[in-house]
PDB file of N, CA and C in Angstrom:
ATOM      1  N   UNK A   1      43.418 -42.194   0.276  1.00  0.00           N
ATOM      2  CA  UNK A   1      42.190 -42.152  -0.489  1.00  0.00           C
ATOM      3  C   UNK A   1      42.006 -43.512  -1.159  1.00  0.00           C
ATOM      4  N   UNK A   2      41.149 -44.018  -0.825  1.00  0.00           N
ATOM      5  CA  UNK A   2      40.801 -45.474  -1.703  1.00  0.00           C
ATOM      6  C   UNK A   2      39.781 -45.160  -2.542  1.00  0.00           C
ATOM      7  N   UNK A   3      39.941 -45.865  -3.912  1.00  0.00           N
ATOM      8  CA  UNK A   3      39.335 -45.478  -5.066  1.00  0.00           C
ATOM      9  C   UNK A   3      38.071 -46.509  -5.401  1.00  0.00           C
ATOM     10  N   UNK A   4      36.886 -46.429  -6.081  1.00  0.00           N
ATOM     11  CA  UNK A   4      35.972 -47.615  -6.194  1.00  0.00           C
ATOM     12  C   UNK A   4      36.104 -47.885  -7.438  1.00  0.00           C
ATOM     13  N   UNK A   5      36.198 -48.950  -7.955  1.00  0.00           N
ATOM     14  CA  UNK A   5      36.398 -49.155  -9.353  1.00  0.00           C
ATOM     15  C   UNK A   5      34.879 -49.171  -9.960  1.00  0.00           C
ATOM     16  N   UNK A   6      34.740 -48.715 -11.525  1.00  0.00           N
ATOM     17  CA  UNK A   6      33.568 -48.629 -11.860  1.00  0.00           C
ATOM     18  C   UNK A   6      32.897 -50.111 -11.771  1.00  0.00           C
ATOM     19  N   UNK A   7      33.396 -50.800 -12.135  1.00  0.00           N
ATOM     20  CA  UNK A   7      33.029 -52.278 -11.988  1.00  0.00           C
ATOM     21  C   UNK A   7      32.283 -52.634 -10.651  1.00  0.00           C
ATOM     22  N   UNK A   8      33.448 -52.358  -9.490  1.00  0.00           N
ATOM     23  CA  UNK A   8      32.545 -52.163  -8.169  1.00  0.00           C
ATOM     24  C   UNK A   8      31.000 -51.655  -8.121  1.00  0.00           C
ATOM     25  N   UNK A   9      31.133 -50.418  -8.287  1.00  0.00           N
ATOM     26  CA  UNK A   9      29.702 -49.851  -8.699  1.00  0.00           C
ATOM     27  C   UNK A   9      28.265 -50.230  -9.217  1.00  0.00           C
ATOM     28  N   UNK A  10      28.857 -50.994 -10.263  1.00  0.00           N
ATOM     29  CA  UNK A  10      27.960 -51.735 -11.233  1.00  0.00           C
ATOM     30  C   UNK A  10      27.876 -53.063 -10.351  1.00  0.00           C
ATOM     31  N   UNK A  11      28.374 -53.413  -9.965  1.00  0.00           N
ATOM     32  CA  UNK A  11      28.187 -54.875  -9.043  1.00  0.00           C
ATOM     33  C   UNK A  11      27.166 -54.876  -7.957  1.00  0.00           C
ATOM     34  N   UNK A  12      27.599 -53.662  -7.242  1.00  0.00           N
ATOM     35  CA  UNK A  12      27.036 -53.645  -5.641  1.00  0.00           C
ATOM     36  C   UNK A  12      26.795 -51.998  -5.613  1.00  0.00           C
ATOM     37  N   UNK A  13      26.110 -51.365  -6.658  1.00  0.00           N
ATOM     38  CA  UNK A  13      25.589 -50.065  -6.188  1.00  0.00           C
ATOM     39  C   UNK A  13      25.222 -49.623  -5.168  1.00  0.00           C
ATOM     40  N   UNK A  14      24.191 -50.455  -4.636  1.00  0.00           N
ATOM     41  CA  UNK A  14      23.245 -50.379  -3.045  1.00  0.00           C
ATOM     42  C   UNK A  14      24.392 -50.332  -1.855  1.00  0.00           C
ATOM     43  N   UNK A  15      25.492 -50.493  -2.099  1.00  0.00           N
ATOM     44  CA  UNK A  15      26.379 -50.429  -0.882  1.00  0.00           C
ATOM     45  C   UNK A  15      27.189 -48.877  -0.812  1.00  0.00           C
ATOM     46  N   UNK A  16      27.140 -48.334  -1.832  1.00  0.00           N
ATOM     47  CA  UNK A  16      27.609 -46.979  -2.498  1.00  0.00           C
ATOM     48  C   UNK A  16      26.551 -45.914  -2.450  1.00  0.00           C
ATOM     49  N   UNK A  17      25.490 -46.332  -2.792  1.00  0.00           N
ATOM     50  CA  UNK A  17      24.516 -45.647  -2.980  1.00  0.00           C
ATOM     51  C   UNK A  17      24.297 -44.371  -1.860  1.00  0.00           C
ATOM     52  N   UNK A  18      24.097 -43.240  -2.412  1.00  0.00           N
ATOM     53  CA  UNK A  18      23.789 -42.024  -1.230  1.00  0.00           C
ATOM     54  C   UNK A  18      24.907 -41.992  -0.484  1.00  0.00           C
ATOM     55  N   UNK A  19      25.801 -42.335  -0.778  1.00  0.00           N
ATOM     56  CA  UNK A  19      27.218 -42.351  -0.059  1.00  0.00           C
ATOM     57  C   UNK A  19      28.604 -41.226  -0.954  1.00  0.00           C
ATOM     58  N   UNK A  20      29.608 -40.628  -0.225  1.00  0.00           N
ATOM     59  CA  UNK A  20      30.341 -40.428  -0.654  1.00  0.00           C
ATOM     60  C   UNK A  20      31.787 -40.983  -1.059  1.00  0.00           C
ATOM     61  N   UNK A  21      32.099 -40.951  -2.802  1.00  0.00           N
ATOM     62  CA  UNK A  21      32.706 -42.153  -3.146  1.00  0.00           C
ATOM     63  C   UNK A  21      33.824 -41.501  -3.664  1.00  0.00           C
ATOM     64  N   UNK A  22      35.130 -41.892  -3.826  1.00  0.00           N
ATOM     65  CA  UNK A  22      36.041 -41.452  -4.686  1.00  0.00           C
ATOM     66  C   UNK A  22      36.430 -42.353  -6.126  1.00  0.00           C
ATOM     67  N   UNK A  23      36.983 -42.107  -7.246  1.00  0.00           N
ATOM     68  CA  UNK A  23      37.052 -42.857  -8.000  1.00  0.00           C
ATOM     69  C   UNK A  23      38.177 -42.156  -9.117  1.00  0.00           C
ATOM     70  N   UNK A  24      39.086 -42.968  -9.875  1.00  0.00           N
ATOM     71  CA  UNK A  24      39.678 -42.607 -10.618  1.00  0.00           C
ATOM     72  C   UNK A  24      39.679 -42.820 -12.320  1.00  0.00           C
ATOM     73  N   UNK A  25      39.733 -42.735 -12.935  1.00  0.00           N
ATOM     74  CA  UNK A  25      40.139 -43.111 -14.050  1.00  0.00           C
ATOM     75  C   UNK A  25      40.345 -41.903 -15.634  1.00  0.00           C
ATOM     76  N   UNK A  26      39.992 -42.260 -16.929  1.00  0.00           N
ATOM     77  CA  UNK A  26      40.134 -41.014 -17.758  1.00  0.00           C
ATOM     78  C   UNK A  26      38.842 -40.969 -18.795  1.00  0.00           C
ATOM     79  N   UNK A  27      38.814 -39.999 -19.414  1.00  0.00           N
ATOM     80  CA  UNK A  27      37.910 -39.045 -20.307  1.00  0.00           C
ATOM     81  C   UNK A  27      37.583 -39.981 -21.627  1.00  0.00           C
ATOM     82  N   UNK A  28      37.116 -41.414 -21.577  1.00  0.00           N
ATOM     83  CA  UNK A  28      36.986 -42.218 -22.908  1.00  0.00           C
ATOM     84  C   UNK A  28      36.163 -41.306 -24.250  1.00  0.00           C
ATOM     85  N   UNK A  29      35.609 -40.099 -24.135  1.00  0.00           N
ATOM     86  CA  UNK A  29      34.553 -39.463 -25.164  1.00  0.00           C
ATOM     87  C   UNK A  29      34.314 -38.264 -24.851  1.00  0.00           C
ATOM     88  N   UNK A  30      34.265 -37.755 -25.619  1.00  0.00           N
ATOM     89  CA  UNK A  30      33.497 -35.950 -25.507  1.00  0.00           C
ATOM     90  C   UNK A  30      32.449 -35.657 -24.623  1.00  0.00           C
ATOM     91  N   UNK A  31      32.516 -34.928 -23.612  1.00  0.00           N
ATOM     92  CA  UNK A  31      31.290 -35.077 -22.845  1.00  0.00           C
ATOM     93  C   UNK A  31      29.971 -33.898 -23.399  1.00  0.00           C
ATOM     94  N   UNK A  32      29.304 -34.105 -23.077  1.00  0.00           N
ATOM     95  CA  UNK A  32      28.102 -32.994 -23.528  1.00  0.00           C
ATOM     96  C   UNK A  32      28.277 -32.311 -22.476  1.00  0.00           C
ATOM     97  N   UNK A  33      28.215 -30.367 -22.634  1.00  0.00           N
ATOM     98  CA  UNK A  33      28.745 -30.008 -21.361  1.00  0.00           C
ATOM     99  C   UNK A  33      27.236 -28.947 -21.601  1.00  0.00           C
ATOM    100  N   UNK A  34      26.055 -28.913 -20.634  1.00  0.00           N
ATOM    101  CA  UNK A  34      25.322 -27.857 -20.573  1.00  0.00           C
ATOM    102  C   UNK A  34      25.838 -26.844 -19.983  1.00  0.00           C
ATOM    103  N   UNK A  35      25.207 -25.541 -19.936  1.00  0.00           N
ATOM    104  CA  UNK A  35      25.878 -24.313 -19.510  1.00  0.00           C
ATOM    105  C   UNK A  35      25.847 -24.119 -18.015  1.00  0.00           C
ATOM    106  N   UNK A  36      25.270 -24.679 -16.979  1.00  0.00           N
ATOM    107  CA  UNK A  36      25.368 -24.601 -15.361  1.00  0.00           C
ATOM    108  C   UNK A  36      26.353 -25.928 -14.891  1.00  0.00           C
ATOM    109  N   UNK A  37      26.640 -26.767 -15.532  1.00  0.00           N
ATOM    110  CA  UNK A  37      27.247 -27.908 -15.090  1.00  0.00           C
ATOM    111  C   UNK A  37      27.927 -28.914 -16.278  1.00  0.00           C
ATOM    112  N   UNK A  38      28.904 -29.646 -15.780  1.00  0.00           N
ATOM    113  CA  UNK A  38      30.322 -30.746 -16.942  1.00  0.00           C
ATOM    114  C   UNK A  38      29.297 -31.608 -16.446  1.00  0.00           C
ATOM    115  N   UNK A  39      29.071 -32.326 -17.783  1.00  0.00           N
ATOM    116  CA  UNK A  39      28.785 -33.918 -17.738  1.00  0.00           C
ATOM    117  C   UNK A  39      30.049 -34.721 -18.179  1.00  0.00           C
ATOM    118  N   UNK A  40      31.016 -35.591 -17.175  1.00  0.00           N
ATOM    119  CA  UNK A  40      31.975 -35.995 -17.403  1.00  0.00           C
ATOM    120  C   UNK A  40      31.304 -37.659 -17.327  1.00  0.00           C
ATOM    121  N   UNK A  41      32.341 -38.217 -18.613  1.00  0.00           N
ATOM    122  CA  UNK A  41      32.435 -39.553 -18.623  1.00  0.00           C
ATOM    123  C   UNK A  41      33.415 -40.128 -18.268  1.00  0.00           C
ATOM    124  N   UNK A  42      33.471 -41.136 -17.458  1.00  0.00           N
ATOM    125  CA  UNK A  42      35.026 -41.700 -16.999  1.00  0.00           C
ATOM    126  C   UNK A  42      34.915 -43.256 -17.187  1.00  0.00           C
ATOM    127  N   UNK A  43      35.693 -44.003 -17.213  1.00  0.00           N
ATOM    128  CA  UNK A  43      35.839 -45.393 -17.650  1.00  0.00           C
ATOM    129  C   UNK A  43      37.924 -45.279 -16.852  1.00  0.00           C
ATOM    130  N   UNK A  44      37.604 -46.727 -16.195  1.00  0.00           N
ATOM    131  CA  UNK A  44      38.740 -46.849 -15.429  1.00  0.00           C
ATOM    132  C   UNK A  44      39.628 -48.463 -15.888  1.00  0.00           C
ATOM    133  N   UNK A  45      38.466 -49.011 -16.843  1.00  0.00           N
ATOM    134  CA  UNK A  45      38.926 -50.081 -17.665  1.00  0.00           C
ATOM    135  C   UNK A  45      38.704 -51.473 -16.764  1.00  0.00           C
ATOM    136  N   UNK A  46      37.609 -51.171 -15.639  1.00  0.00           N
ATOM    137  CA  UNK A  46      37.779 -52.577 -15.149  1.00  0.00           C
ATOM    138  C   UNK A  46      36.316 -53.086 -15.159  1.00  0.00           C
ATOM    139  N   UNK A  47      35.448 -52.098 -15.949  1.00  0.00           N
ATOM    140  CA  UNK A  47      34.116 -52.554 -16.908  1.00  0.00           C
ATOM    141  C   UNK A  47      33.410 -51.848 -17.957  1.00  0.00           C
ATOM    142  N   UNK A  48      32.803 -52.424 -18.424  1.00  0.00           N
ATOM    143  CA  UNK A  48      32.159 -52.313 -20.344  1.00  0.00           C
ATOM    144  C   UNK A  48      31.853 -51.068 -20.158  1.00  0.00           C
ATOM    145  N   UNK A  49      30.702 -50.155 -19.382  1.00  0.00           N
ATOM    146  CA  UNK A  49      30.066 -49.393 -19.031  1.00  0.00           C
ATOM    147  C   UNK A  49      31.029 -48.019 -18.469  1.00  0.00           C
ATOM    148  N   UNK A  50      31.005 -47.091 -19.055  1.00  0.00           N
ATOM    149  CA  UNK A  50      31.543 -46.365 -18.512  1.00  0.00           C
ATOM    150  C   UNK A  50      30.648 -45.657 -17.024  1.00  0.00           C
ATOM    151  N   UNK A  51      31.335 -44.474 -16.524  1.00  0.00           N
ATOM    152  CA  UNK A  51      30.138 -44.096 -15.379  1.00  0.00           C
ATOM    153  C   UNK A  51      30.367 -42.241 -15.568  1.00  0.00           C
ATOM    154  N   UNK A  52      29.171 -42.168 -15.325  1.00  0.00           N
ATOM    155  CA  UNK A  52      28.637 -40.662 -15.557  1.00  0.00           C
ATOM    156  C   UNK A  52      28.756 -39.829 -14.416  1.00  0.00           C
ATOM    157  N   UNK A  53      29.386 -38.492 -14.701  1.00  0.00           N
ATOM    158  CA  UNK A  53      29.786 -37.386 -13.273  1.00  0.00           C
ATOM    159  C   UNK A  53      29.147 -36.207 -13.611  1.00  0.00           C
ATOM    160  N   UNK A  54      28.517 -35.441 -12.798  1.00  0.00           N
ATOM    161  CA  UNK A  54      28.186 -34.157 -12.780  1.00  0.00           C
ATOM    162  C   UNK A  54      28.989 -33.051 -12.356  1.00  0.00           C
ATOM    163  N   UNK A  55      29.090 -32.531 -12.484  1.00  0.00           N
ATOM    164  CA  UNK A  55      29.945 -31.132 -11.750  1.00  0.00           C
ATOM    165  C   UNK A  55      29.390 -29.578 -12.061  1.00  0.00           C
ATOM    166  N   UNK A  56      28.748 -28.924 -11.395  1.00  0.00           N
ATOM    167  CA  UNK A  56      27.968 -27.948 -11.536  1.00  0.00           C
ATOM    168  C   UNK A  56      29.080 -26.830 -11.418  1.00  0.00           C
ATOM    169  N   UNK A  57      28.598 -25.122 -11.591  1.00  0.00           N
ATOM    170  CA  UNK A  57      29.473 -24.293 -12.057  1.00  0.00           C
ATOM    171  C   UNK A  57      29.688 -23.678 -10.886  1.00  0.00           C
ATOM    172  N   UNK A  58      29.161 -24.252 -10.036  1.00  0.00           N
ATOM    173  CA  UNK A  58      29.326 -23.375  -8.605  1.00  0.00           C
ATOM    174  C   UNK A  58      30.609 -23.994  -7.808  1.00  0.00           C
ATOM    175  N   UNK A  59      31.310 -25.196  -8.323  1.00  0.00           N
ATOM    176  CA  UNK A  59      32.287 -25.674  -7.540  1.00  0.00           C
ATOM    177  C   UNK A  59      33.604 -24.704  -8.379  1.00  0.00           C
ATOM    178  N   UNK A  60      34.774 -25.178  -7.468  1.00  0.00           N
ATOM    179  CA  UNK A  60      35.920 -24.535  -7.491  1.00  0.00           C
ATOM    180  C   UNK A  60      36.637 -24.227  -8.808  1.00  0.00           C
ATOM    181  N   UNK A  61      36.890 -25.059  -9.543  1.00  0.00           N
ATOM    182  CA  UNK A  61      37.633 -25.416 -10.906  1.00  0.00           C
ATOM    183  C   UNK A  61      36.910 -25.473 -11.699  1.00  0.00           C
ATOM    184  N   UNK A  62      35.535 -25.059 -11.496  1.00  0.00           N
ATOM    185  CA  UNK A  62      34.306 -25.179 -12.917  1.00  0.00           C
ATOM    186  C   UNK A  62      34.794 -25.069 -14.217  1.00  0.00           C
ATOM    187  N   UNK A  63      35.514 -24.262 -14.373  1.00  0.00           N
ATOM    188  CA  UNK A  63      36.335 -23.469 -15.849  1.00  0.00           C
ATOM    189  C   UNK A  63      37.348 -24.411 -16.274  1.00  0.00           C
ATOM    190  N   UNK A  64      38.240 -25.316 -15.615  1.00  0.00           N
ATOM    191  CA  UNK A  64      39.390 -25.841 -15.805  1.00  0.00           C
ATOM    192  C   UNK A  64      38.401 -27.219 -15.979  1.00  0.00           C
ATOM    193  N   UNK A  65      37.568 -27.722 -15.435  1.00  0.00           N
ATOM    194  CA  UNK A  65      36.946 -29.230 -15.532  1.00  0.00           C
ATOM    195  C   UNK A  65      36.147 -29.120 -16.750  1.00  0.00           C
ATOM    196  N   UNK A  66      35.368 -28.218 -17.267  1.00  0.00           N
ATOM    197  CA  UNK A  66      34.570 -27.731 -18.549  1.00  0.00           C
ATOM    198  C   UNK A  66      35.602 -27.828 -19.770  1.00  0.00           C
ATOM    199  N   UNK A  67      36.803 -27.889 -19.721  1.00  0.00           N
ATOM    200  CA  UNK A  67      37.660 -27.686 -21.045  1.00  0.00           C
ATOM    201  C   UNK A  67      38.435 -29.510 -20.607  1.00  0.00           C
ATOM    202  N   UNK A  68      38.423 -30.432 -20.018  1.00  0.00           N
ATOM    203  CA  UNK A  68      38.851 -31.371 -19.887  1.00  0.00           C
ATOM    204  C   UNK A  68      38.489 -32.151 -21.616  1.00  0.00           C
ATOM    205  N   UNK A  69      40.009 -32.841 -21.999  1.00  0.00           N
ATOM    206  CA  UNK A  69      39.299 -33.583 -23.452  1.00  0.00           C
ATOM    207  C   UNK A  69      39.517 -35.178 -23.277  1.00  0.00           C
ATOM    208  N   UNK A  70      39.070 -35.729 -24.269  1.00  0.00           N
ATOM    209  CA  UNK A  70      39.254 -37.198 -24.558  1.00  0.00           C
ATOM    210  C   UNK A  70      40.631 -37.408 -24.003  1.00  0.00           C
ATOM    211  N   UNK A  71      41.071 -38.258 -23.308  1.00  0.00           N
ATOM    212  CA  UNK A  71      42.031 -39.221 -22.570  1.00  0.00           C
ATOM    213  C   UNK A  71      42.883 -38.737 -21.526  1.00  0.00           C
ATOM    214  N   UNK A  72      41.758 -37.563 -21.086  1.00  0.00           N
ATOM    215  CA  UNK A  72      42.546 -36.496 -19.520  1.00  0.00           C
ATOM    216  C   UNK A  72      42.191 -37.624 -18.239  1.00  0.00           C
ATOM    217  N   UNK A  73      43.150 -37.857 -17.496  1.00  0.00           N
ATOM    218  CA  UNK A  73      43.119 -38.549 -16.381  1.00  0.00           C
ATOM    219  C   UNK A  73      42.149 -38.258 -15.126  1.00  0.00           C
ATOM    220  N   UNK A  74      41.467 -38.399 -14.642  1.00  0.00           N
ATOM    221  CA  UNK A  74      40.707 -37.674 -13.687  1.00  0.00           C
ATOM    222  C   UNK A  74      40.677 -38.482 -12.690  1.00  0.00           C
ATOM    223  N   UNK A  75      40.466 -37.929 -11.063  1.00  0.00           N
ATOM    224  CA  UNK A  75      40.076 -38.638 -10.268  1.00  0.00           C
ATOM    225  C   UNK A  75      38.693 -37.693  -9.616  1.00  0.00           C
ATOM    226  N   UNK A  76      37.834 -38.257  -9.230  1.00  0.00           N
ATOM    227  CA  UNK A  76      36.711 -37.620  -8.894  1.00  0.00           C
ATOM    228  C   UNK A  76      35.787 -37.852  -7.797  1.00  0.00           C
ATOM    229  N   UNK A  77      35.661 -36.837  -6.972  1.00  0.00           N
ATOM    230  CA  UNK A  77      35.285 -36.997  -5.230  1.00  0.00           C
ATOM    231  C   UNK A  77      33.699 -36.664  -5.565  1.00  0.00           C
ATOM    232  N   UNK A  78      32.531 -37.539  -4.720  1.00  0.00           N
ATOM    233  CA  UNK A  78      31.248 -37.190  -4.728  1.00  0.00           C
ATOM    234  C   UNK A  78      30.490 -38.177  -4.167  1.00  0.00           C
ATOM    235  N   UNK A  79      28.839 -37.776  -4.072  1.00  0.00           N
ATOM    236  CA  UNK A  79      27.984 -38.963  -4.048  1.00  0.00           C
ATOM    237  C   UNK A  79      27.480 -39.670  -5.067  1.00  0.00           C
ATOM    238  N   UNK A  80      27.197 -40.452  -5.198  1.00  0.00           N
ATOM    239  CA  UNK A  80      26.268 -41.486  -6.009  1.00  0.00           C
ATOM    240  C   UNK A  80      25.446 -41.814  -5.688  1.00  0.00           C
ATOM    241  N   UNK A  81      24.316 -41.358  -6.727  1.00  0.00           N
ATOM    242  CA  UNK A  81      22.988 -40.893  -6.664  1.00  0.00           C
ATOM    243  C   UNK A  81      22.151 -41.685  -7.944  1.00  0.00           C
ATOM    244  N   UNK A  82      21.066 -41.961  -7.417  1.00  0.00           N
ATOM    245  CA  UNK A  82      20.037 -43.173  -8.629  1.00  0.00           C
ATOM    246  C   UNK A  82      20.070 -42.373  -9.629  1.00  0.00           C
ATOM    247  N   UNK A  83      19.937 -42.311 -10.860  1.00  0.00           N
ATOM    248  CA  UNK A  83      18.839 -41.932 -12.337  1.00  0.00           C
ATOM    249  C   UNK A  83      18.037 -42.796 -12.859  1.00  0.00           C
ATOM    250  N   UNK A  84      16.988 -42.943 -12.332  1.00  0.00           N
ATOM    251  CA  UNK A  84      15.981 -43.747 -12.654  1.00  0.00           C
ATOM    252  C   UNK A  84      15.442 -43.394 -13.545  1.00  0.00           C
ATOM    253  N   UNK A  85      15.822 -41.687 -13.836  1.00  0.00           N
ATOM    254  CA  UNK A  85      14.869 -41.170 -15.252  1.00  0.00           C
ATOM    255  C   UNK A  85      16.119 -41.612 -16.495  1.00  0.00           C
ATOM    256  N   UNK A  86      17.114 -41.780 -16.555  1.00  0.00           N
ATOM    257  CA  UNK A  86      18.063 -41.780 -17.161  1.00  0.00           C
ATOM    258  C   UNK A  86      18.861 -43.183 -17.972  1.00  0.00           C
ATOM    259  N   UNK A  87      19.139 -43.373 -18.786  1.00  0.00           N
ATOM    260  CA  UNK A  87      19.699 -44.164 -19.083  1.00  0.00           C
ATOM    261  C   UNK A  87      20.812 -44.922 -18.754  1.00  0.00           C
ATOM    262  N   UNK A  88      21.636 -44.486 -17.843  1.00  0.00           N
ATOM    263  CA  UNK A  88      22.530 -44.757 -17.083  1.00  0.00           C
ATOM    264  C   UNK A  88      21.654 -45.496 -15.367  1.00  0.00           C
ATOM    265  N   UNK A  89      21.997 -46.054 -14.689  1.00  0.00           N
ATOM    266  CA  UNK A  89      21.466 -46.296 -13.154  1.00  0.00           C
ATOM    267  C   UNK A  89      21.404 -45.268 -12.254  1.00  0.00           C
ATOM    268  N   UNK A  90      22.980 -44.741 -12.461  1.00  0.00           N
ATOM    269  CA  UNK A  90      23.221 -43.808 -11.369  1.00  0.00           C
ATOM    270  C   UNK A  90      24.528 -43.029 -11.281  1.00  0.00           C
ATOM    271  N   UNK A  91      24.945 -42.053 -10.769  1.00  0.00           N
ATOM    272  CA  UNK A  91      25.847 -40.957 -11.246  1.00  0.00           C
ATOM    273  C   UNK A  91      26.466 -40.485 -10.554  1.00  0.00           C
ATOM    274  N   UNK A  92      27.346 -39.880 -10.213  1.00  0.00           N
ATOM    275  CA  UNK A  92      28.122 -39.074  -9.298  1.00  0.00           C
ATOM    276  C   UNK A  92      27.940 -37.579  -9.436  1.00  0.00           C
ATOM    277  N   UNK A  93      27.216 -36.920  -8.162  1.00  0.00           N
ATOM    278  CA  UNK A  93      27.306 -36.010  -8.169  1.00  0.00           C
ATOM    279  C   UNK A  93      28.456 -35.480  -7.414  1.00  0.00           C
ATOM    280  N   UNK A  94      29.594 -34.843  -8.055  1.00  0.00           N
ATOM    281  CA  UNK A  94      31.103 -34.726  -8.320  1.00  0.00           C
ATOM    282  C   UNK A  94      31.202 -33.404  -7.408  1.00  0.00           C
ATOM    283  N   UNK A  95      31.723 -33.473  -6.123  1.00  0.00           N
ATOM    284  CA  UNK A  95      31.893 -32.137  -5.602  1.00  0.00           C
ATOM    285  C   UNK A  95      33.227 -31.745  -5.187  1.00  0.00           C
ATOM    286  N   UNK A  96      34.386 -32.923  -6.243  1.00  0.00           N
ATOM    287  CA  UNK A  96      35.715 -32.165  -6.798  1.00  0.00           C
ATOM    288  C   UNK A  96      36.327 -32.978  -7.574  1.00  0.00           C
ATOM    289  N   UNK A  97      36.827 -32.752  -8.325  1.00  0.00           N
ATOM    290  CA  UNK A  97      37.705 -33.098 -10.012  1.00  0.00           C
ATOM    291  C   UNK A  97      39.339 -32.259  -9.783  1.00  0.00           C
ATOM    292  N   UNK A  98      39.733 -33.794  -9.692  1.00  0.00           N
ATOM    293  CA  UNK A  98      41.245 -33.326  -9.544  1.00  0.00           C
ATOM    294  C   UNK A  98      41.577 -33.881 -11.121  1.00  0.00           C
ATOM    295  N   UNK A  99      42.497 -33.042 -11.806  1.00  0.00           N
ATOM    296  CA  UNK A  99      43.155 -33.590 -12.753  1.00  0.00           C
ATOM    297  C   UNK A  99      44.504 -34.269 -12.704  1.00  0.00           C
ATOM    298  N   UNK A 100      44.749 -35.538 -13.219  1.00  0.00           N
ATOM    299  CA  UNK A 100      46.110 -36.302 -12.481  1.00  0.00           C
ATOM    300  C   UNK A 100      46.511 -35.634 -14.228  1.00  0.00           C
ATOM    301  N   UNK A 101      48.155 -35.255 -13.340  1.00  0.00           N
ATOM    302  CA  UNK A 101      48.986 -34.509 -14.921  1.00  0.00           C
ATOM    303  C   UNK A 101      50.463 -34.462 -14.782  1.00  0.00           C
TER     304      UNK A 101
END
């Protein structure tokens, strides 16, 4: 499994983009968690910006990724997808969350 560093991301999105990406790193902040889906934050320390994950309640571990706290290790499988409405660029929609432990 080769990992993309967030930095990568932020550099050369358009090469990632609509693609499926893997990535590692941990939980820098409390995420806001709505009730159908985890909004996870991850930061891997190799830029300013952290990067934003989705994970909806219909995947496997919904229950175990929803209780994740500040400085849980994560690695996280998905696409990356624009938010043009959003304050962020663009996001991973996360269709698995392994916890490294």
């Amino acid at each position: 499994m080769d990992l993309i560093t967030v930095r990568e991301l932020y550099k050369h999105p358009e090469q990632y983009m609509d693609k499926e990406i893997t990535i590692g790193g941990w939980i820098p902040q409390a995420s806001a968690i709505p009730k159908a889906s985890v909004l996870i934050v991850i930061s891997d320390g190799t830029y300013f910006e952290p990067l934003q994950a989705v994970y909806h309640d219909t995947l496997e571990n919904f229950q175990q990724v929803s209780k994740l706290g500040v400085g849980t290790a994560v690695i996280i499988k998905g696409v990356l997808v624009a938010t043009p409405q959003a304050k962020q660029p663009f996001e991973i929609q996360a269709t698995e969350v392994a916890v490294e432990g």
